[in-house]
C-alpha atoms as a PDB file:
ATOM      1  CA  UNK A   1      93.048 123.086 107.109  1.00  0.00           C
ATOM      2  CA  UNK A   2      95.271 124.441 104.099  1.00  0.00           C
ATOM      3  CA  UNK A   3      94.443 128.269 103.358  1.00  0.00           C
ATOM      4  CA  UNK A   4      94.100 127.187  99.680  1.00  0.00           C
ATOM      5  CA  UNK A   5      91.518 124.117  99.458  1.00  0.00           C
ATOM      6  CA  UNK A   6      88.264 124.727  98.801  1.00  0.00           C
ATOM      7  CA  UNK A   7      85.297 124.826 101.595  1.00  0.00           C
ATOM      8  CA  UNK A   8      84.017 121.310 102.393  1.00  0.00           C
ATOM      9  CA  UNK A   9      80.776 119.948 100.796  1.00  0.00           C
ATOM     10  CA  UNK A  10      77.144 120.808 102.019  1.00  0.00           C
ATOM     11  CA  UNK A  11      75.537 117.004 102.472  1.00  0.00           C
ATOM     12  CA  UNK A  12      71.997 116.431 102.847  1.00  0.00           C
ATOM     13  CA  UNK A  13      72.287 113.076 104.641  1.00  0.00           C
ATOM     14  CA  UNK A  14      72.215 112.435 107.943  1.00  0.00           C
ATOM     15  CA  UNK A  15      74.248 110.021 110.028  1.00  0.00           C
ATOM     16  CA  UNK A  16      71.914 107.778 110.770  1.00  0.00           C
ATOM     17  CA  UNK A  17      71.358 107.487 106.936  1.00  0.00           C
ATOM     18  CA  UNK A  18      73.799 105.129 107.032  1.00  0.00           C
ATOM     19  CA  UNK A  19      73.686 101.302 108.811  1.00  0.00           C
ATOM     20  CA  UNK A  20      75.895  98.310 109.028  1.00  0.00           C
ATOM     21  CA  UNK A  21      74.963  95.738 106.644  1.00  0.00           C
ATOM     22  CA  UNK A  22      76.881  92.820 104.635  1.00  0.00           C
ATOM     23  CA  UNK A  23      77.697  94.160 101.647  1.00  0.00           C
ATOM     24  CA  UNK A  24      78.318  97.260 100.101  1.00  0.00           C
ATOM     25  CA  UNK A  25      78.765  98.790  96.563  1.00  0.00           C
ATOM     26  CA  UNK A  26      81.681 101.279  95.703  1.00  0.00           C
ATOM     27  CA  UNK A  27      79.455 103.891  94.977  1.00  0.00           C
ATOM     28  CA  UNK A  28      78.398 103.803  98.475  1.00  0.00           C
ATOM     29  CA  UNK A  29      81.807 103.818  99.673  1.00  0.00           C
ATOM     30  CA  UNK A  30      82.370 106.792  97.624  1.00  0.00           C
ATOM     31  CA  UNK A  31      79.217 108.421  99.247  1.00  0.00           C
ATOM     32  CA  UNK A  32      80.433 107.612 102.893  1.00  0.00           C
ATOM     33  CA  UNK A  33      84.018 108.997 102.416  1.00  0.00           C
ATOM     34  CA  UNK A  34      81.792 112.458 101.277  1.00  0.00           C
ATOM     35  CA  UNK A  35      80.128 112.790 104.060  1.00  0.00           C
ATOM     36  CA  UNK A  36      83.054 111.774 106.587  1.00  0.00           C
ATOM     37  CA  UNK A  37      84.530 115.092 104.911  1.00  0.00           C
ATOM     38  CA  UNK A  38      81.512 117.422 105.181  1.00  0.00           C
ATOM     39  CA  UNK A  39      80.581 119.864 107.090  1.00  0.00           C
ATOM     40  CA  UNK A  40      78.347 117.224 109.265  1.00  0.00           C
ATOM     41  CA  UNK A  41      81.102 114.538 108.926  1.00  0.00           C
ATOM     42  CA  UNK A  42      83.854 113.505 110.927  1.00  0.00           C
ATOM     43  CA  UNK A  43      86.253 115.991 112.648  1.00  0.00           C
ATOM     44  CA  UNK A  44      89.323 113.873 112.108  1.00  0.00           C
ATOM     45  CA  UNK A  45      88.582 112.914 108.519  1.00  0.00           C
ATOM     46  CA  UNK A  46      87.254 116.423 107.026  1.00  0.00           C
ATOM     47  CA  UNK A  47      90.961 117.895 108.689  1.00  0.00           C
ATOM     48  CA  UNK A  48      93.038 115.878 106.981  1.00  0.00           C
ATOM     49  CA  UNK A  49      94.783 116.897 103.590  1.00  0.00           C
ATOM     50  CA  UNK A  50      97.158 114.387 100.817  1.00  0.00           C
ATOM     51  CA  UNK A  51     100.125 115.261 102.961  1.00  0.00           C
ATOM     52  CA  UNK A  52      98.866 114.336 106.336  1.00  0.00           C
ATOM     53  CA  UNK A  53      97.390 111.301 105.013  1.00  0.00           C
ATOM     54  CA  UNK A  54     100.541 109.989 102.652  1.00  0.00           C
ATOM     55  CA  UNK A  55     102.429 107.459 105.166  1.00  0.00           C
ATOM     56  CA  UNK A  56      98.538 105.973 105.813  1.00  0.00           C
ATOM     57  CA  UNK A  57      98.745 104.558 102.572  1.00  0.00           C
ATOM     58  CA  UNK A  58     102.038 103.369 102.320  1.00  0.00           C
ATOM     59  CA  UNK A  59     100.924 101.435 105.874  1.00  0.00           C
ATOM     60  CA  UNK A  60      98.189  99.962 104.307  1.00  0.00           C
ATOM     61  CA  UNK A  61     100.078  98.540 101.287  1.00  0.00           C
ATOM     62  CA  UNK A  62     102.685  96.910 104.036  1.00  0.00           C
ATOM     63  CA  UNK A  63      99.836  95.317 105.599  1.00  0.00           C
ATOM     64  CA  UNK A  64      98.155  94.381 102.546  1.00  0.00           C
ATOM     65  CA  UNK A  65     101.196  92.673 101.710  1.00  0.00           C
ATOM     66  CA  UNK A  66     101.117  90.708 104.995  1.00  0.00           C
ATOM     67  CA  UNK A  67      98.028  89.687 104.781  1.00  0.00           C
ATOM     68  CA  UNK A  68      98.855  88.267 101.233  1.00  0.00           C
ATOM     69  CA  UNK A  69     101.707  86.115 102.341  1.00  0.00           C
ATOM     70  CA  UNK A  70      99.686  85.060 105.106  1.00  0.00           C
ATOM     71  CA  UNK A  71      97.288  82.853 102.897  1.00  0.00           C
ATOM     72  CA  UNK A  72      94.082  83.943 104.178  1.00  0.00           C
ATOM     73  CA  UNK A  73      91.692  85.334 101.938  1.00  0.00           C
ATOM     74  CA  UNK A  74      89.332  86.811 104.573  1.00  0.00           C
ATOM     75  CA  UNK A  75      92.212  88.826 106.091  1.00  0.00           C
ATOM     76  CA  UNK A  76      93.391  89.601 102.517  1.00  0.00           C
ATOM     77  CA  UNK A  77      90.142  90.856 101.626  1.00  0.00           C
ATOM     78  CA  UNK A  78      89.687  93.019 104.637  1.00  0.00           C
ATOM     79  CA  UNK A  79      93.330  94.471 104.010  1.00  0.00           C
ATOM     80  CA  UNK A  80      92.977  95.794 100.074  1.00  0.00           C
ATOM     81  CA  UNK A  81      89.930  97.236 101.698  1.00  0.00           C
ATOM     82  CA  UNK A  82      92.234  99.787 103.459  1.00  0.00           C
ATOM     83  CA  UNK A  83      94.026 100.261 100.745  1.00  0.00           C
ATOM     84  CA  UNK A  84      91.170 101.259  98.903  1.00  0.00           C
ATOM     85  CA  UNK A  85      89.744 103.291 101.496  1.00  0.00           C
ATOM     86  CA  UNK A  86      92.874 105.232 101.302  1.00  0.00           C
ATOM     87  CA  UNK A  87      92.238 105.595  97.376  1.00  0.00           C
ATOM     88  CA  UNK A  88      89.079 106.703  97.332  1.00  0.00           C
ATOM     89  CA  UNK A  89      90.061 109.284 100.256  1.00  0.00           C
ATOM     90  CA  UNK A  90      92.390 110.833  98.622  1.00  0.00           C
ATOM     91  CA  UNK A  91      89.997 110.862  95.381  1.00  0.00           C
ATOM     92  CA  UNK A  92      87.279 112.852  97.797  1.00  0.00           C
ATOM     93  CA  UNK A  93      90.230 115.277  98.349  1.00  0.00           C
ATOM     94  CA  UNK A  94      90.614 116.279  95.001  1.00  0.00           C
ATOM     95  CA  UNK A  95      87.257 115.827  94.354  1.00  0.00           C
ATOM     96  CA  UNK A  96      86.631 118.987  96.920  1.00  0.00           C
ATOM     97  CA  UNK A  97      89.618 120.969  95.219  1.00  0.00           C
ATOM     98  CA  UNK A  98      88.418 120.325  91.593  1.00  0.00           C
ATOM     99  CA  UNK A  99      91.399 118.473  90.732  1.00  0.00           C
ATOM    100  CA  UNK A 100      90.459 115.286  90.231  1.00  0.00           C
ATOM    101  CA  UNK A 101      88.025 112.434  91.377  1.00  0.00           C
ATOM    102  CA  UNK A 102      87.715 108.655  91.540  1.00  0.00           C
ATOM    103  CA  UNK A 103      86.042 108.624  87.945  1.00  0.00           C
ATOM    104  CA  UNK A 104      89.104 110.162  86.677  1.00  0.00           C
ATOM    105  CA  UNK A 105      91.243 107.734  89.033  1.00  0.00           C
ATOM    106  CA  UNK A 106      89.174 104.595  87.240  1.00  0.00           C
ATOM    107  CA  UNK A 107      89.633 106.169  83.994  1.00  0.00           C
ATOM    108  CA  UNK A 108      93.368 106.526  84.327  1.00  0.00           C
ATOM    109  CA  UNK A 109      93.842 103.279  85.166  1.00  0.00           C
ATOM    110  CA  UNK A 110      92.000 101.704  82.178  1.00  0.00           C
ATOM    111  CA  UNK A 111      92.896 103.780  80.058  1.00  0.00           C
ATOM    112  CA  UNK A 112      96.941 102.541  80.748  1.00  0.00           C
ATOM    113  CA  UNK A 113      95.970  99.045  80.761  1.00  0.00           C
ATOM    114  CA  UNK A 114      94.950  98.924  77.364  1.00  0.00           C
ATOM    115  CA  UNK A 115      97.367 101.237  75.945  1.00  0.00           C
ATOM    116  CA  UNK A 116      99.697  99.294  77.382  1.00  0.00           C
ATOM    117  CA  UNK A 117      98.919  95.777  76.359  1.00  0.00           C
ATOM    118  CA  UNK A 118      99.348  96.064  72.991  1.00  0.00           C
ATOM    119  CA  UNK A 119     100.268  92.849  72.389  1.00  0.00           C
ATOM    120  CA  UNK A 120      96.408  92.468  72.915  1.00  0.00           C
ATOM    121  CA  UNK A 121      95.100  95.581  72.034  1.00  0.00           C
ATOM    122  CA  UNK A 122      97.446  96.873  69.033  1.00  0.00           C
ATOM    123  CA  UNK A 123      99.947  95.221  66.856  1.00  0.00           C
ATOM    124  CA  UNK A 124     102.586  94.364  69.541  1.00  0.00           C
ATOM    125  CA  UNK A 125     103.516  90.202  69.772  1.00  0.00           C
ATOM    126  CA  UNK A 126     104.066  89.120  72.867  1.00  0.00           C
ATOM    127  CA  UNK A 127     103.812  85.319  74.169  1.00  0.00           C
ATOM    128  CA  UNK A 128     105.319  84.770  77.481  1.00  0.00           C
ATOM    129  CA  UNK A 129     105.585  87.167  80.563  1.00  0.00           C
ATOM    130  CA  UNK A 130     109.237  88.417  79.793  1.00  0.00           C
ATOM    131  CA  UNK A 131     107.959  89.947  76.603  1.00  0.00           C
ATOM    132  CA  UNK A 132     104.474  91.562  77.608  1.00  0.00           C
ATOM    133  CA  UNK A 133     106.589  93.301  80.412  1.00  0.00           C
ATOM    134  CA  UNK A 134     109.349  94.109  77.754  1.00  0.00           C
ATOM    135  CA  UNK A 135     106.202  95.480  76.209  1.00  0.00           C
ATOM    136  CA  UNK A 136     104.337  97.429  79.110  1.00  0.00           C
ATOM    137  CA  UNK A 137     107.642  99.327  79.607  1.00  0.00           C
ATOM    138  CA  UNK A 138     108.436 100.117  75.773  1.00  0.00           C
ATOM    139  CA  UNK A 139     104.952 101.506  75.986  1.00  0.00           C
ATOM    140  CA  UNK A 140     105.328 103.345  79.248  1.00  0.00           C
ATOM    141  CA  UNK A 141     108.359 104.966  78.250  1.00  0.00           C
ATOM    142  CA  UNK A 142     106.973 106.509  74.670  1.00  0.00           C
ATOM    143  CA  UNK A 143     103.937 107.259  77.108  1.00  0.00           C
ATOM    144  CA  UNK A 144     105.831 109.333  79.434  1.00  0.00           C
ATOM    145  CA  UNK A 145     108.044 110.895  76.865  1.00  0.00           C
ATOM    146  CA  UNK A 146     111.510 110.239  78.010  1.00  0.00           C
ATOM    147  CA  UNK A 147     114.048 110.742  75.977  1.00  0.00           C
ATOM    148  CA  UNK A 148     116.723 108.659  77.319  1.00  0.00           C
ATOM    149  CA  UNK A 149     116.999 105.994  79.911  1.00  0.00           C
ATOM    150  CA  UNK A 150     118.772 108.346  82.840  1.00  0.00           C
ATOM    151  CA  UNK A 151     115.105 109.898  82.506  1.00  0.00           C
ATOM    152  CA  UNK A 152     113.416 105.776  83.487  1.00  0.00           C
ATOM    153  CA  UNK A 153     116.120 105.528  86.450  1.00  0.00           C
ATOM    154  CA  UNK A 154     115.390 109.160  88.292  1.00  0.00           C
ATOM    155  CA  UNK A 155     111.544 108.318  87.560  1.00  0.00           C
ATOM    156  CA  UNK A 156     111.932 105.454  90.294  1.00  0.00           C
ATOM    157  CA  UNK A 157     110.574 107.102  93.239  1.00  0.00           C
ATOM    158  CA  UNK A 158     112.882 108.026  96.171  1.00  0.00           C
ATOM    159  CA  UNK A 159     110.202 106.907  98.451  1.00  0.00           C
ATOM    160  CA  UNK A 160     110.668 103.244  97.860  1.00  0.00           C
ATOM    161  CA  UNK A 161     112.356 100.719 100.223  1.00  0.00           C
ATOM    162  CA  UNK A 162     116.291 101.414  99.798  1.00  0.00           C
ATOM    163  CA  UNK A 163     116.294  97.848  99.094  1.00  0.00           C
ATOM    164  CA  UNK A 164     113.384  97.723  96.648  1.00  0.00           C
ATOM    165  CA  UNK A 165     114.695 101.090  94.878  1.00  0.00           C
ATOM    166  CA  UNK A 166     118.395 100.064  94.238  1.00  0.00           C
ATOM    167  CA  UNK A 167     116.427  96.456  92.632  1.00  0.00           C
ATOM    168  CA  UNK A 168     114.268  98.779  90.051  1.00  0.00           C
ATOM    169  CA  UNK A 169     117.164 100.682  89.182  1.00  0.00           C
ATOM    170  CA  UNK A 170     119.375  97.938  88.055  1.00  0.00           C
ATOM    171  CA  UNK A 171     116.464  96.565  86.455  1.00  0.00           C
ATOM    172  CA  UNK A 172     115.749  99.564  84.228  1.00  0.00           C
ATOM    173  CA  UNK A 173     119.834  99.928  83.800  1.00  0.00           C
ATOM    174  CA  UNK A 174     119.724  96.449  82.480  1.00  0.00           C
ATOM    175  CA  UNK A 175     116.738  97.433  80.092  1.00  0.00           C
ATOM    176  CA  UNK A 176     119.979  98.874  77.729  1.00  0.00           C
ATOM    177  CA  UNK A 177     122.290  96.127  78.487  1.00  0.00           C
ATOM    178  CA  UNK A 178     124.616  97.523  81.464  1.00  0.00           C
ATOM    179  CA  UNK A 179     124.473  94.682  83.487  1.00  0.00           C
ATOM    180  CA  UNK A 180     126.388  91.146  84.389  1.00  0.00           C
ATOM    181  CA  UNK A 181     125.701  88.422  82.073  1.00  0.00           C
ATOM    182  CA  UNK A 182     125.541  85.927  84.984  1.00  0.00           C
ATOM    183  CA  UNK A 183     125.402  86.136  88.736  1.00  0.00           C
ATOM    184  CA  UNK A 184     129.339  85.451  89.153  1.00  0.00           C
ATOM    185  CA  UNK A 185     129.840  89.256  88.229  1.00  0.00           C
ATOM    186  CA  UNK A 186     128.033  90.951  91.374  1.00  0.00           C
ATOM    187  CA  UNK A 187     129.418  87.963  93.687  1.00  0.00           C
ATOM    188  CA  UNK A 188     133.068  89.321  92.875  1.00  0.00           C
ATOM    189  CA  UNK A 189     131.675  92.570  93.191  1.00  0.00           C
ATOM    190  CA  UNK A 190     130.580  91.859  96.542  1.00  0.00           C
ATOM    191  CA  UNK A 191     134.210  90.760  97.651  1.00  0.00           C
ATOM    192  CA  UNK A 192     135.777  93.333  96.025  1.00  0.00           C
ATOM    193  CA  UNK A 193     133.788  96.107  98.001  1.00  0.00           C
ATOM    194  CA  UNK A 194     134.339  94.111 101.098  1.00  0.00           C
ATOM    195  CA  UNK A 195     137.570  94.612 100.355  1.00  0.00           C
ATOM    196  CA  UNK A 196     137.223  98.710  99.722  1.00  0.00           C
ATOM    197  CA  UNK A 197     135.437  98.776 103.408  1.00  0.00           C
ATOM    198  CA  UNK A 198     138.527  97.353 105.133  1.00  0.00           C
ATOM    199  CA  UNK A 199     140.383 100.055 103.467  1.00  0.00           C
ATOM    200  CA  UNK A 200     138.189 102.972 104.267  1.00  0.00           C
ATOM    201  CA  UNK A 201     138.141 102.155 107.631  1.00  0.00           C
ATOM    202  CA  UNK A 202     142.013 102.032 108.163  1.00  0.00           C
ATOM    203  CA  UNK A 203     142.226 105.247 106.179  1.00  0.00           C
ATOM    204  CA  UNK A 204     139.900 106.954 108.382  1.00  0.00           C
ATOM    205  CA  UNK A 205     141.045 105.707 111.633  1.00  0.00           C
ATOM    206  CA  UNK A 206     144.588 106.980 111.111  1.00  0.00           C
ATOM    207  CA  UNK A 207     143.397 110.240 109.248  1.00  0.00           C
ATOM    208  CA  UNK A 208     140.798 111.142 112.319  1.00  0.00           C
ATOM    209  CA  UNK A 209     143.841 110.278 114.531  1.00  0.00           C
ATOM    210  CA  UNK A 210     146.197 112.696 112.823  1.00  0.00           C
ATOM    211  CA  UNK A 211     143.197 115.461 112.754  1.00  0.00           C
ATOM    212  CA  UNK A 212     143.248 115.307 108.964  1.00  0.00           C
ATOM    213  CA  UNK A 213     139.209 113.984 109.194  1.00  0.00           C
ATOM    214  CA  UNK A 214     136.482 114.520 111.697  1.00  0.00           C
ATOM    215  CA  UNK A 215     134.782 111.412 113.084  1.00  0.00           C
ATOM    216  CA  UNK A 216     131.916 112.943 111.414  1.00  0.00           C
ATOM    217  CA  UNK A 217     133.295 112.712 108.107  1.00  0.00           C
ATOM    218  CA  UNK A 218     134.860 109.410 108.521  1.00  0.00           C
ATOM    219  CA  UNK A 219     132.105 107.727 109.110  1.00  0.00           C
ATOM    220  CA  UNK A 220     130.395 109.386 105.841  1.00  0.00           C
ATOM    221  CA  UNK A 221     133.316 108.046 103.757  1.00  0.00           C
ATOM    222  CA  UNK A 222     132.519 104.242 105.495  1.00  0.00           C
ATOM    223  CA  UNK A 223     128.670 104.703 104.543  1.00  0.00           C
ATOM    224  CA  UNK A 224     129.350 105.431 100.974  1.00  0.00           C
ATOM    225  CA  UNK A 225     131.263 102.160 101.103  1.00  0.00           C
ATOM    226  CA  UNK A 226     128.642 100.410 103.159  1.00  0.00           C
ATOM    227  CA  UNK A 227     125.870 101.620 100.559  1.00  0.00           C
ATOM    228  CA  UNK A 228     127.920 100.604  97.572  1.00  0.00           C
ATOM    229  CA  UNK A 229     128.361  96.694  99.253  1.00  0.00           C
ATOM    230  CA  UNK A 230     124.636  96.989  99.686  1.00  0.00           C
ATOM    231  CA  UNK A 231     123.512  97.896  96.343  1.00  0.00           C
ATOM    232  CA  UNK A 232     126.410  94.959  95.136  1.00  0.00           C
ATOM    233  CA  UNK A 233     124.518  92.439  97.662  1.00  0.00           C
ATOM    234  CA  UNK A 234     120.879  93.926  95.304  1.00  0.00           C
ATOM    235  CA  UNK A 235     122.170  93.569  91.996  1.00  0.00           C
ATOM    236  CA  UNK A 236     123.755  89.580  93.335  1.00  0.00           C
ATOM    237  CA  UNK A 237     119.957  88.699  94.682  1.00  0.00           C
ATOM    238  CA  UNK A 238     118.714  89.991  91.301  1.00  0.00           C
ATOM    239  CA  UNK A 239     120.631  88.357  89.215  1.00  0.00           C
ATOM    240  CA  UNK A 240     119.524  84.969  91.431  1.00  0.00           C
ATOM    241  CA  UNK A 241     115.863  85.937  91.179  1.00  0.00           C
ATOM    242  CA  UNK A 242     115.749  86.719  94.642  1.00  0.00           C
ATOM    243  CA  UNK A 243     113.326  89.692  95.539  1.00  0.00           C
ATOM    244  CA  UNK A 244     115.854  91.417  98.290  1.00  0.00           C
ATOM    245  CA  UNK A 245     113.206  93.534 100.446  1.00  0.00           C
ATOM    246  CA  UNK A 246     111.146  90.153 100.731  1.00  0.00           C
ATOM    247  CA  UNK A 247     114.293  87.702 101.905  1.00  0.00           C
ATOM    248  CA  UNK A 248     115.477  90.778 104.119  1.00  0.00           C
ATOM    249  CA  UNK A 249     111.872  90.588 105.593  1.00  0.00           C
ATOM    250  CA  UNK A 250     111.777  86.969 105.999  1.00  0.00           C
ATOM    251  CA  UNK A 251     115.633  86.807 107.631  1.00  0.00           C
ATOM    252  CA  UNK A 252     114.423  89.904 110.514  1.00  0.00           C
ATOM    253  CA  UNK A 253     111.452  87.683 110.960  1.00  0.00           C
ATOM    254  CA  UNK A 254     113.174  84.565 111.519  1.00  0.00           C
ATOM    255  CA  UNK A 255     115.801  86.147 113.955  1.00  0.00           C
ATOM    256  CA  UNK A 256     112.724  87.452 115.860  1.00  0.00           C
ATOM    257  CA  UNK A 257     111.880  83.854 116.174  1.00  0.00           C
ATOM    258  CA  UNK A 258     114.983  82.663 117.134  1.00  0.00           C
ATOM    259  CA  UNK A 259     115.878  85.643 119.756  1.00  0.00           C
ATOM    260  CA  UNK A 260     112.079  85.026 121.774  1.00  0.00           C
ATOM    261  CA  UNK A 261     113.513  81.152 121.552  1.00  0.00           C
ATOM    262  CA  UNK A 262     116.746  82.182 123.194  1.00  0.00           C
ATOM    263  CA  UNK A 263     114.883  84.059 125.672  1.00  0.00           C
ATOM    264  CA  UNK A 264     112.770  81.261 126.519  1.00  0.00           C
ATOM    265  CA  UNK A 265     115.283  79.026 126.852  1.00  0.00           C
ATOM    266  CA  UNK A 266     117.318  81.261 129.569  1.00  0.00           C
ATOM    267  CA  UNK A 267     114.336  81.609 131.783  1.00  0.00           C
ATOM    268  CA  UNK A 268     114.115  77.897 131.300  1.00  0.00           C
ATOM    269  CA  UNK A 269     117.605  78.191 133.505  1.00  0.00           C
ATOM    270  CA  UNK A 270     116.101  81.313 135.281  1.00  0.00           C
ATOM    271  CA  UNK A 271     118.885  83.959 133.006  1.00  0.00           C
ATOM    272  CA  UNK A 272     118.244  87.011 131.833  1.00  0.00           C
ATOM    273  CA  UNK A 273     120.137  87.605 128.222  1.00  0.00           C
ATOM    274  CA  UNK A 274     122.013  90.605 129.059  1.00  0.00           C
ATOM    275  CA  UNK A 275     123.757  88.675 132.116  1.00  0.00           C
ATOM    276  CA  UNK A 276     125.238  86.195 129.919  1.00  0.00           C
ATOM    277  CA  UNK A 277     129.054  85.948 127.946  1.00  0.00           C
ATOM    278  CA  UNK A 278     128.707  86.005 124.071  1.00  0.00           C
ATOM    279  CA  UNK A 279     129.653  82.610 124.139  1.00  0.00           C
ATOM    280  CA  UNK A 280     126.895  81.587 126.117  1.00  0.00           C
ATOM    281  CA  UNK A 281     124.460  83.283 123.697  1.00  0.00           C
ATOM    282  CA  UNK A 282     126.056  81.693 121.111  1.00  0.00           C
ATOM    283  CA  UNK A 283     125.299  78.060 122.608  1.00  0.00           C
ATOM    284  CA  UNK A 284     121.039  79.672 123.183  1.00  0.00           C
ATOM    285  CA  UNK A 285     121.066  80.594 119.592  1.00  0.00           C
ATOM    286  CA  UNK A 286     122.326  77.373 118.317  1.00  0.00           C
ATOM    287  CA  UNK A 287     120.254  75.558 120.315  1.00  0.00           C
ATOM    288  CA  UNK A 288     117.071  77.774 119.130  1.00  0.00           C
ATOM    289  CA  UNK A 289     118.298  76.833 115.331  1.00  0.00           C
ATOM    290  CA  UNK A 290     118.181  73.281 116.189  1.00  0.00           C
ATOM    291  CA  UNK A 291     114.994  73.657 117.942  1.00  0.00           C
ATOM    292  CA  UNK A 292     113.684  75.277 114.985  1.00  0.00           C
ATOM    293  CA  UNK A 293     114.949  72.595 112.254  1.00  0.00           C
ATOM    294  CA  UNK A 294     113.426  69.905 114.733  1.00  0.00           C
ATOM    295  CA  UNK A 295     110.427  71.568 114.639  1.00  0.00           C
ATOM    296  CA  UNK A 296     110.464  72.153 110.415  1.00  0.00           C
ATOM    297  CA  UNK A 297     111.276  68.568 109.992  1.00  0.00           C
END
C-alpha cells in the first residue's frame, strides 16, 4: 500500500451480511465497495490505489462502448455497470484519504450540468444541438479560467486515442476559425504530405548511406511525416463527419473478418497462408470480399 494513505476502515458487517438478490440500490453498492476495502474485505481490492486501478477504467469504457454498438440492452446494462463500479471505487479511495467521495462526485457532476446549460438554466439561447454545444464550451471555458485557446488545446488529455485526440484538437482549433472551409482543403493536404513522405524517405536513405544520419534518426524524421499524414487523414474525416477512431475500429474489424475468411478458404484447398505467393493471397482476399458482399446482399 502507499506509505501516505490513510489506514483502511473498521466495518462492522460481516460477509455473510451480504446475499445475491435482483436488484440493488447505489447506496448499497457504495456500502459493498467499503467493505471490499476494509480491514475484513477483500485482499485484492483493499491493495489497490488510483494508479493501479487507472487502465481498469479506461477498459471498461472500451467495453461499454462495445456493448453499445452491439444493440443489446441487457449487455449494455451489465457493461455501464463496470464502469460504475470503477467510479464508485475510486470514490471509496478518496473517501479513505479524505479527499473526496461519491457525494462530492454526484455533486460535481450536477452542479456542471446546470451551470452549463444555460440556455435552460440562465439567459443563454440556444435551439438546435450546434448551439447548446457552442454553449456548454463557452461556459466550460469561463469555468476553467483559460485565458486563451492554446490553454482549451493542451487541456485535451494526452491519454486519449491518438486518433480521437488529434479529432478534439482540430475541433477546439476550429472553435476560433483556423480551419478549412470545406473538406477539399485537408484532401489536398493529404496529397501534399504524401508527397513530403516520398521525400523524407529518399533524403534519409542517401543521408544514412553517406553516414550523415543514423537509421535511428531517419526513421524519426519519416514518423514526423507519417504523424503529420495522419493527423491530415483526422482533420479530412472531420470535416466529412466521420468519427476516425470509430471507422478505424470498424475497418480492423472487417479485415479480421476477411483474413479468418481467407483462412478458411485455404484449408478448404488444404493451404496454410504463409505457404502461399502474394498473388495467391490476393485471389483468397478477393474472393472473401465477394463472399462477404454475397452474404450483405
Amino acid at each position: 500500500m502507499d506509505s501516505d494513505r490513510q489506514s483502511l476502515p473498521e466495518f462492522d458487517l460481516a460477509s455473510d451480511t451480504f446475499t445475491v438478490k435482483d436488484q440493488y440500490t447505489i447506496g448499497e453498492l457504495r456500502t459493498i465497495m467499503a467493505f471490499l476495502r476494509s480491514e475484513n474485505g477483500c485482499p485484492w481490492d483493499k491493495v489497490q490505489t488510483h494508479d493501479s486501478i487507472k487502465k481498469n477504467l479506461l477498459e471498461e469504457a472500451y467495453e461499454a462502448i462495445d456493448a453499445i454498438e452491439s444493440g443489446d440492452p441487457a449487455l449494455m446494462a451489465d457493461e455501464l455497470g463496470d464502469v460504475l463500479m470503477q467510479v464508485v471505487f475510486h470514490a471509496q479511495m478518496a473517501s479513505e484519504q479524505a479527499a473526496f467521495d461519491f457525494d462530492t462526485v454526484v455533486s460535481n457532476i450536477c452542479r456542471k450540468l446546470v451551470s452549463r446549460h444555460t440556455h435552460l438554466f440562465g439567459q443563454d439561447q440556444a435551439d438546435s444541438p450546434e448551439a447548446v454545444l457552442d454553449t456548454w464550451e463557452k461556459n466550460k471555458l469561463k469555468e476553467k479560467g483559460f485565458a486563451s485557446q492554446s490553454q482549451v488545446l493542451v487541456d485535451v488529455p494526452r491519454s486519449l486515442p491518438a486518433l480521437q485526440r488529434a479529432f478534439k484538437v482540430q475541433q477546439k482549433a476550429a472553435q476560433v476559425g483556423f480551419d478549412w472551409d470545406n473538406p477539399e482543403g485537408p484532401k489536398e493536404k493529404i496529397l501534399e504530405e504524401l508527397d513530403e513522405i516520398r521525400e523524407i524517405l529518399e533524403q534519409t536513405r542517401e543521408q544514412v548511406a553517406q553516414e550523415l544520419l543514423t537509421a535511428e534518426q531517419a526513421g524519426r524524421a519519416v514518423a514526423a511525416e507519417v504523424g503529420d499524414l495522419l493527423f491530415a487523414v483526422v482533420n479530412y474525416a472531420r470535416h466529412l463527419k466521420v468519427q476516425p477512431e470509430i471507422a478505424l475500429t470498424q475497418t480492423t474489424d472487417k479485415f479480421i473478418h476477411r483474413f479468418t475468411e481467407m483462412e478458411v478458404l485455404a484449408e478448404e484447398d488444404d493451404k496454410d497462408l504463409d505457404e502461399l505467393t502474394m498473388n495467391e493471397l490476393d485471389a483468397l482476399w478477393e474472393a472473401a470480399k465477394a463472399g462477404e458482399k454475397e452474404h450483405q446482399a
